[in-house]
N, C-alpha and C. Protein backbone atom coordinates (compact mmCIF):
# COMPACT_ATOMS: atom_id res chain seq x y z
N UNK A 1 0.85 -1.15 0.00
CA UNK A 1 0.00 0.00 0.00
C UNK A 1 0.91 1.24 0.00
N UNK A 2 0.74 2.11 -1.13
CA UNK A 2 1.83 3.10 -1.12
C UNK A 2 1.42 4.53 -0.20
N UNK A 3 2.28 4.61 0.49
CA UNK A 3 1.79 5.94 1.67
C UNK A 3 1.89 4.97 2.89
N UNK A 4 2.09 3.95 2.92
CA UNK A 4 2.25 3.38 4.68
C UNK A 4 3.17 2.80 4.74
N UNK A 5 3.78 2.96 5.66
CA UNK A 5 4.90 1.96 6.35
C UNK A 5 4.36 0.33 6.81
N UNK A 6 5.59 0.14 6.15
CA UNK A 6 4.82 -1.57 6.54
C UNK A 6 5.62 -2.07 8.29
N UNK A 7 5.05 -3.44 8.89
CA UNK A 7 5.69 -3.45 10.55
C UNK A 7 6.26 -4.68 9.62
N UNK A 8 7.75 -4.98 10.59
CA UNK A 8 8.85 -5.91 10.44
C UNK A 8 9.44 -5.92 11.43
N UNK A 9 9.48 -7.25 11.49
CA UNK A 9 11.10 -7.55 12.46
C UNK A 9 11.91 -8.16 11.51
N UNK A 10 13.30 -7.64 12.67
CA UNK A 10 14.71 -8.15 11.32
C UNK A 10 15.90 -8.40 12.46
N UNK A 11 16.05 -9.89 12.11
CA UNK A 11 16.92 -10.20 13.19
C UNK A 11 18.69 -9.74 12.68
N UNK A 12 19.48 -9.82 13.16
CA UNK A 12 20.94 -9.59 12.74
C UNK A 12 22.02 -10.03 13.33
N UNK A 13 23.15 -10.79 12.73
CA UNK A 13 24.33 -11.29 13.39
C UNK A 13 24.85 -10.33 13.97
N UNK A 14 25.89 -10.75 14.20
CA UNK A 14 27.06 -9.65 15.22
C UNK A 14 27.85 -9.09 14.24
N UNK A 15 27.56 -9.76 12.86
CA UNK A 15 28.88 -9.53 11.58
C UNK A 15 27.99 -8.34 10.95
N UNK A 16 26.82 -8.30 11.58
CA UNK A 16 26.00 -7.28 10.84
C UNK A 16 25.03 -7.62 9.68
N UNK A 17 24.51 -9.17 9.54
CA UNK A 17 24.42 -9.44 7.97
C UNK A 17 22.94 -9.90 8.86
N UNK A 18 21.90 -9.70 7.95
CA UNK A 18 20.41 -10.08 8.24
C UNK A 18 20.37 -11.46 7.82
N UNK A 19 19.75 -11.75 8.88
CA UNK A 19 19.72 -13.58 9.43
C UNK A 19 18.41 -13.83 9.16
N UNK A 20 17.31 -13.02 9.61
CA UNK A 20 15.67 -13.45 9.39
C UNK A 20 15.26 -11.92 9.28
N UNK A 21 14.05 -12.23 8.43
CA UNK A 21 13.35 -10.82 8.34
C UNK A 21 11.52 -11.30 7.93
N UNK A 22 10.47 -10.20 8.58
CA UNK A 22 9.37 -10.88 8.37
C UNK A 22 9.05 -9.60 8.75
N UNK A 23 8.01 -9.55 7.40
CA UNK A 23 6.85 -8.35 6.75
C UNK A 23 5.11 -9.14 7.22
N UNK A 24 5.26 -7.58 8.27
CA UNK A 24 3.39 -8.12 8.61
C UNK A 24 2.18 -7.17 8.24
N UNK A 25 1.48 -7.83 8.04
CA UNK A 25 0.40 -6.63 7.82
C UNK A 25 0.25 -5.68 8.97
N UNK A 26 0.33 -4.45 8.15
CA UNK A 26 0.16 -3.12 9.01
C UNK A 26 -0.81 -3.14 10.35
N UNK A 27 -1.72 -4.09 10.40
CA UNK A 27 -3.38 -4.54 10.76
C UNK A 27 -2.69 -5.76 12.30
N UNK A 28 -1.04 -6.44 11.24
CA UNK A 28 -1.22 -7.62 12.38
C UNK A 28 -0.27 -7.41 13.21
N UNK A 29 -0.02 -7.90 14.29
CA UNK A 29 0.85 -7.69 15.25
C UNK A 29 1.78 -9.34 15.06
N UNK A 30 3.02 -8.20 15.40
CA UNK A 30 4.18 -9.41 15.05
C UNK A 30 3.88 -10.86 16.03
N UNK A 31 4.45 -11.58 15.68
CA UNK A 31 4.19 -12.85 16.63
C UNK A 31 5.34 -12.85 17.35
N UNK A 32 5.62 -12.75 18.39
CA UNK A 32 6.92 -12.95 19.34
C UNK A 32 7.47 -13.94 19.50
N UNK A 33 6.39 -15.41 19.52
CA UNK A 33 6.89 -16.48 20.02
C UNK A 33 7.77 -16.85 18.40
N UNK A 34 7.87 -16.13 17.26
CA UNK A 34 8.56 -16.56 16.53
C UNK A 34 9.52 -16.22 15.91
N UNK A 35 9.35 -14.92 16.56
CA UNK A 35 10.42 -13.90 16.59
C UNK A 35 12.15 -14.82 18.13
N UNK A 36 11.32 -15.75 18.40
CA UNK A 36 12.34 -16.33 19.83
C UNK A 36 12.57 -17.64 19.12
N UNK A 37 11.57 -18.41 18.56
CA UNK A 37 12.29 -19.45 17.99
C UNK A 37 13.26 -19.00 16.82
N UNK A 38 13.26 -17.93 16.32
CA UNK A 38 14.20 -17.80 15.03
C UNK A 38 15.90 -17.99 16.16
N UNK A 39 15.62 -17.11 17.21
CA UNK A 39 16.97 -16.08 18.03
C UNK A 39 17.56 -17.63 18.44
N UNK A 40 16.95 -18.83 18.50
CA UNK A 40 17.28 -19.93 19.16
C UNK A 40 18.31 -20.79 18.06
């Protein structure tokens, strides 16, 4: 949708390089519990 910011989480190494990334609808709220299994 052009004019909105979209919500994301974006995980990242220590080297700096993106490890996981996940685009949610503006509407949904991120899921946490999978935002912890990725960090695992």
């Amino acid at each position: 949708m052009e004019g909105f910011s979209e919500r994301a989480n974006v995980i990242v190494n220590e080297d700096g390089k993106v490890m996981w990334i996940k685009v949610y609808d503006i509407h949904q709220l991120p899921d946490v519990e999978e935002v912890i299994r990725q960090l695992r």
